[in-house]
N, C-alpha and C. Protein backbone atom coordinates (compact mmCIF):
# COMPACT_ATOMS: atom_id res chain seq x y z
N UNK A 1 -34.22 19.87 25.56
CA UNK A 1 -32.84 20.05 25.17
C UNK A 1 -32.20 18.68 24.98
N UNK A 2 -31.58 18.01 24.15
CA UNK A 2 -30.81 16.84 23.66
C UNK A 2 -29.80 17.38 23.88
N UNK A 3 -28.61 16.01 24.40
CA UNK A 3 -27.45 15.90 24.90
C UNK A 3 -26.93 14.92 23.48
N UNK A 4 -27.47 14.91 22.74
CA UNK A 4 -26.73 14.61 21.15
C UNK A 4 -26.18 15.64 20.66
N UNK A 5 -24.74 15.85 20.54
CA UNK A 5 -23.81 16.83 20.25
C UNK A 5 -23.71 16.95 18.69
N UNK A 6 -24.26 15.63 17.61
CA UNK A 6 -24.53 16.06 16.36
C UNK A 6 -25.84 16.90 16.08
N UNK A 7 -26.91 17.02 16.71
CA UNK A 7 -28.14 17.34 16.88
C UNK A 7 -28.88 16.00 16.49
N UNK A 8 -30.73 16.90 16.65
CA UNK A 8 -31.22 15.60 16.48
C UNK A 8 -31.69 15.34 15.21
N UNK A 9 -30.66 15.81 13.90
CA UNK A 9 -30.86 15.34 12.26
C UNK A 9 -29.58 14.53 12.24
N UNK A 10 -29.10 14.04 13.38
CA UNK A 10 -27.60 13.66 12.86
C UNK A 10 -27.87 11.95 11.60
N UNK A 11 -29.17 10.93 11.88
CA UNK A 11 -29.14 10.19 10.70
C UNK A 11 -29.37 11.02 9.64
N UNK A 12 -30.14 12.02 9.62
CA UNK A 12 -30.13 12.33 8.07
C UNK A 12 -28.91 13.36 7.87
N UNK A 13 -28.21 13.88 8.54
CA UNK A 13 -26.93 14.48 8.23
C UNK A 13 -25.75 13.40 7.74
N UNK A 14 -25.81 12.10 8.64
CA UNK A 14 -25.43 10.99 8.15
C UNK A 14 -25.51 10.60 6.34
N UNK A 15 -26.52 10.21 6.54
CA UNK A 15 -26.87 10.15 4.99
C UNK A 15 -26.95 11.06 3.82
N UNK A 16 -27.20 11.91 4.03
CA UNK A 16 -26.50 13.50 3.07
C UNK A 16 -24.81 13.46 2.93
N UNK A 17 -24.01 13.25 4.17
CA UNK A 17 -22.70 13.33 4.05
C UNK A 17 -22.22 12.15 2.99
N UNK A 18 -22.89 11.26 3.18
CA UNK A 18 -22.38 9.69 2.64
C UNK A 18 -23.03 9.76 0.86
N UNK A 19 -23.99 10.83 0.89
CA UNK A 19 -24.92 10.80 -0.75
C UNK A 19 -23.55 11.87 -1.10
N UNK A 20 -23.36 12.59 -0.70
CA UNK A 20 -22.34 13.63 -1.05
C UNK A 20 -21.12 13.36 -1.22
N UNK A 21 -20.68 11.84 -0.39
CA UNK A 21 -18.78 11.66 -0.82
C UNK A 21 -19.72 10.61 -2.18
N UNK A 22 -20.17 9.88 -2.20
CA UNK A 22 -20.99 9.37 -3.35
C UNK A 22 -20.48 10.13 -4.52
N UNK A 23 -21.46 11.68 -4.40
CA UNK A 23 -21.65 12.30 -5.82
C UNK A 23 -19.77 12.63 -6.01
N UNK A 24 -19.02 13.05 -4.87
CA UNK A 24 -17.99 13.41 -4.64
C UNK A 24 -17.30 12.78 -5.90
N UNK A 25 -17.07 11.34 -4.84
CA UNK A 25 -16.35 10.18 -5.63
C UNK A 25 -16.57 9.90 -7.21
N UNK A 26 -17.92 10.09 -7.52
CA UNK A 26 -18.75 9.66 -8.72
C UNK A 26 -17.55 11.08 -9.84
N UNK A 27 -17.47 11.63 -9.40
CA UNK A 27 -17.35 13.38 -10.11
C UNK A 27 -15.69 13.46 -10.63
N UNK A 28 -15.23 12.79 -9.24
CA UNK A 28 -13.63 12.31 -9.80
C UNK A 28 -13.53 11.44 -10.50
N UNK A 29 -14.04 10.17 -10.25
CA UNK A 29 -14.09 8.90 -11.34
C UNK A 29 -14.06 9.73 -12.83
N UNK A 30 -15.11 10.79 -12.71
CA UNK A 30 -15.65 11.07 -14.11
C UNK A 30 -14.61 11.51 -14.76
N UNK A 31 -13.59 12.58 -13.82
CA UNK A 31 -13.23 13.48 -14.76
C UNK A 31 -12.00 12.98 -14.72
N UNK A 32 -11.27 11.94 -13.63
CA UNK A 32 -10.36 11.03 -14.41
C UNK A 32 -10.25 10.04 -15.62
N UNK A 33 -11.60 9.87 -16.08
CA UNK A 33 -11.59 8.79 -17.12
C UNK A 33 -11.11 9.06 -18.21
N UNK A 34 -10.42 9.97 -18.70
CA UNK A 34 -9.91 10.19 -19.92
C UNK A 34 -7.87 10.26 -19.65
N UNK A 35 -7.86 10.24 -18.50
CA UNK A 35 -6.17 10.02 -17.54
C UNK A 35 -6.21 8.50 -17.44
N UNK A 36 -7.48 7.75 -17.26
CA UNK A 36 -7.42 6.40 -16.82
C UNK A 36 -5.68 5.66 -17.14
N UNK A 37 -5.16 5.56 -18.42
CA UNK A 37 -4.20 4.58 -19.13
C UNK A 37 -3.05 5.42 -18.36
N UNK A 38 -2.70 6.50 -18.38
CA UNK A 38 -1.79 7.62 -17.70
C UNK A 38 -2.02 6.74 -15.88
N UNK A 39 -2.79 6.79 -15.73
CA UNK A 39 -2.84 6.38 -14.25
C UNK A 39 -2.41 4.97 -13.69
N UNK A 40 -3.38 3.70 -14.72
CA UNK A 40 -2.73 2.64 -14.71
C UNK A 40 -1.05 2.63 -15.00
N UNK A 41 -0.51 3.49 -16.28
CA UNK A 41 0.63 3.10 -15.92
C UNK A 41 1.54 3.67 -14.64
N UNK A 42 1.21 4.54 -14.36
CA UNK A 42 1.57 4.75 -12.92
C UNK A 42 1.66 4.06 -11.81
N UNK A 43 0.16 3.68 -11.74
CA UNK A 43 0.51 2.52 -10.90
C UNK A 43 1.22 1.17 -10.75
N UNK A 44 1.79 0.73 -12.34
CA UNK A 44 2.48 0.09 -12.35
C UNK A 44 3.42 0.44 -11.89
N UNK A 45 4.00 1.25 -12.34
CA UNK A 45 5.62 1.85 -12.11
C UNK A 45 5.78 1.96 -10.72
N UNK A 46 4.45 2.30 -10.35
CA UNK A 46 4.40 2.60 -8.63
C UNK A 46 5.34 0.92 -8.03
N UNK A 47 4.16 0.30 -8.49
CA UNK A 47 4.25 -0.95 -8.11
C UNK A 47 5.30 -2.10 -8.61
N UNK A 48 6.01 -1.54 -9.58
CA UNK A 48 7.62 -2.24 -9.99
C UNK A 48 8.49 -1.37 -8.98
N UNK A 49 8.23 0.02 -8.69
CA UNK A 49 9.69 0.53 -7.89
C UNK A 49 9.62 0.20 -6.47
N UNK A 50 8.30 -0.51 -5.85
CA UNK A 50 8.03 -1.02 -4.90
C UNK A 50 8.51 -1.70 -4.60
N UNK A 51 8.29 -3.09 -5.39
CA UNK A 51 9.22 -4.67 -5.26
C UNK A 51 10.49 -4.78 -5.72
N UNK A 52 10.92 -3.44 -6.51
CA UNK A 52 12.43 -3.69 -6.46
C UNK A 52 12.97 -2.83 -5.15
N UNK A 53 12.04 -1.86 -4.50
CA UNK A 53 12.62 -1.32 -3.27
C UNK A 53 12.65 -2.72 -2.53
N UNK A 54 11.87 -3.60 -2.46
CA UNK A 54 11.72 -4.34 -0.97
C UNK A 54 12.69 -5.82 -1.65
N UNK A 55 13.57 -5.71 -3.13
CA UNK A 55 14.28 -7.12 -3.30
C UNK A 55 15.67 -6.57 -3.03
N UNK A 56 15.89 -5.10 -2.16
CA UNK A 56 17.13 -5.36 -2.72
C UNK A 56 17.49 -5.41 -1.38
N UNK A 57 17.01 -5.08 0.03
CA UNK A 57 17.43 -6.20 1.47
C UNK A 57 17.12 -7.74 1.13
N UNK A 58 17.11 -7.83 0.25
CA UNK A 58 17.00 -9.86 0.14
C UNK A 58 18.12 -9.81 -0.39
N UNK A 59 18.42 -9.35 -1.18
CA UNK A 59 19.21 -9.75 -2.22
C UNK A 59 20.91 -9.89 -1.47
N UNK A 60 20.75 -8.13 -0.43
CA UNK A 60 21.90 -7.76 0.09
C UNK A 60 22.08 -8.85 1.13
N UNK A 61 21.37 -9.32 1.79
CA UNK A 61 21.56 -10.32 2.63
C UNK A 61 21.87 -11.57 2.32
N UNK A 62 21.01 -12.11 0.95
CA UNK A 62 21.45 -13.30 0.41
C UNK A 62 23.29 -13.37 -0.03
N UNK A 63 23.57 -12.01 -0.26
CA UNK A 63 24.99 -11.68 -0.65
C UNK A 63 26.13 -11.77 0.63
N UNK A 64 26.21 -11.30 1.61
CA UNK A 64 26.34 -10.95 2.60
C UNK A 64 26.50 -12.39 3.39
N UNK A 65 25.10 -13.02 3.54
CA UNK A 65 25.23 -14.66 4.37
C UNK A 65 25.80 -15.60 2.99
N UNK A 66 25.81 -15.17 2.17
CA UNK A 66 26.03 -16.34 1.16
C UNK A 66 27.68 -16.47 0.61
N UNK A 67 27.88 -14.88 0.69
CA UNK A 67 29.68 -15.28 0.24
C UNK A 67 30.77 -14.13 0.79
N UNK A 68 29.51 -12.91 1.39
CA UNK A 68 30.91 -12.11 2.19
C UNK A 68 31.10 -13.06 3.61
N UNK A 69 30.30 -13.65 4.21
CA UNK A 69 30.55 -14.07 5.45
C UNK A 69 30.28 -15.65 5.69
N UNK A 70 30.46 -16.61 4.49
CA UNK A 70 30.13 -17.94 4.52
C UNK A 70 30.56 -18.99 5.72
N UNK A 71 31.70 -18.35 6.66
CA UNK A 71 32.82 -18.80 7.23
C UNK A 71 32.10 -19.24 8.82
N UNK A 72 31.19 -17.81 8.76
CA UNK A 72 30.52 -17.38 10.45
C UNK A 72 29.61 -18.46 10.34
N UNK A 73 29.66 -18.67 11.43
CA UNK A 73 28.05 -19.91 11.71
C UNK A 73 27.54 -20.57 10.65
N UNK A 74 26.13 -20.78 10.99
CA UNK A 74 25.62 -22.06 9.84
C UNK A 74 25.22 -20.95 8.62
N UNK A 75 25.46 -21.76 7.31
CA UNK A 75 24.69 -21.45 6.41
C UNK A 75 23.11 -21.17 6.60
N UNK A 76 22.45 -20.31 6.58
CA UNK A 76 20.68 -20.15 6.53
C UNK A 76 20.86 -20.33 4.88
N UNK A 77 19.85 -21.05 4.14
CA UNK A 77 19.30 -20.78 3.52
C UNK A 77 18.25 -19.62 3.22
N UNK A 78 18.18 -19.25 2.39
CA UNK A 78 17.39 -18.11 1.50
C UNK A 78 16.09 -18.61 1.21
N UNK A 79 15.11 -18.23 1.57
CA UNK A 79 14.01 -18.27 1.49
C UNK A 79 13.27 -16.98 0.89
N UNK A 80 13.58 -16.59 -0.53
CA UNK A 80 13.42 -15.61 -1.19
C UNK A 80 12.16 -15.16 -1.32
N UNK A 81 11.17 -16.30 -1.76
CA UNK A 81 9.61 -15.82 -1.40
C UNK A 81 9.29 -15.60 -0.03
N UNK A 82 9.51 -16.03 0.67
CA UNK A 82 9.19 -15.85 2.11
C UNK A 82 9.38 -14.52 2.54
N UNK A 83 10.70 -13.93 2.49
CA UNK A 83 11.53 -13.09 2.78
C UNK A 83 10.74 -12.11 1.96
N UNK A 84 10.93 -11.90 0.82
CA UNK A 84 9.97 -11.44 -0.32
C UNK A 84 8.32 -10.78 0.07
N UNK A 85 8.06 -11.75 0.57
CA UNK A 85 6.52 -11.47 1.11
C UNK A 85 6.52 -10.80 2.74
N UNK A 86 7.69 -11.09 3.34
CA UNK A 86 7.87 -10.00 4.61
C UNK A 86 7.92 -8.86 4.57
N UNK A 87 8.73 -8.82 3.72
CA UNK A 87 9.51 -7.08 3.45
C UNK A 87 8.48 -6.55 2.63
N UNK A 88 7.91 -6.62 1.84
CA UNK A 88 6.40 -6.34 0.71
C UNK A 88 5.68 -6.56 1.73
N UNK A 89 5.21 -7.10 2.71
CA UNK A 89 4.13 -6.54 3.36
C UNK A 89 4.22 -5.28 4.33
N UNK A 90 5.32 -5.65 4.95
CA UNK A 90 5.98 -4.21 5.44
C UNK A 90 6.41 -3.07 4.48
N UNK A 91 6.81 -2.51 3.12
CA UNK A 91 6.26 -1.93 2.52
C UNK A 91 4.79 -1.83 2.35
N UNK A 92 3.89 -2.53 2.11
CA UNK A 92 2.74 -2.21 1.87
C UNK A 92 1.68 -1.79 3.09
N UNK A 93 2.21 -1.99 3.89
CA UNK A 93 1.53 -1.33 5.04
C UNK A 93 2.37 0.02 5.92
N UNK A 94 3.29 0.30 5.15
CA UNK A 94 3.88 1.73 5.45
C UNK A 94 3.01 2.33 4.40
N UNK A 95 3.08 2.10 3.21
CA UNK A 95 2.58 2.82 2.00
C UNK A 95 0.96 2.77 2.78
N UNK A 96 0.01 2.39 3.05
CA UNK A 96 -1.25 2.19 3.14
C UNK A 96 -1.37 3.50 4.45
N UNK A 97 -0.59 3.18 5.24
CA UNK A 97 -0.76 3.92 6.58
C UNK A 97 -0.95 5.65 6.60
């Protein structure tokens, strides 16, 4: 009696599962390829409504420290790429998750 709870084919059940998301994967590729240009532009669009989701807390803040409240404390400078690449990575790892 084995205390292996996959049994004892679990490498070759292994490898059947993995030939099978293979053919899986292979089968969608296929029958998307004629959507391909439909899809790329999607993903653009995906990916423009993305970075204008994540410019417009820069922007509001650059607005905000820059001329509704110039008076309070020190000026920060804007560090737009920086800032830019914070908020876009935090989008992009909500989106991924």
């Amino acid at each position: 009696m084995s205390l292996d709870p996959a049994g004892a084919n679990s490498k070759a059940n292994t490898s059947g599962n993995a030939a099978e998301r293979r053919a899986a994967l292979g089968l969608l590729a296929h029958s998307a390829a004629p959507d391909a240009p439909v899809l790329r532009g999607a993903v653009a669009w995906l990916l423009l409504a993305a970075g204008l989701e994540a410019l417009g807390p820069v922007l509001g803040k650059a607005l905000i420290d820059g001329h509704l409240l110039p008076h309070l404390g020190q000026r920060v400078p804007v560090d737009l790429p920086a800032e830019l690449l914070q908020i876009g990575g935090l989008l992009a790892g909500a989106l991924l998750a």
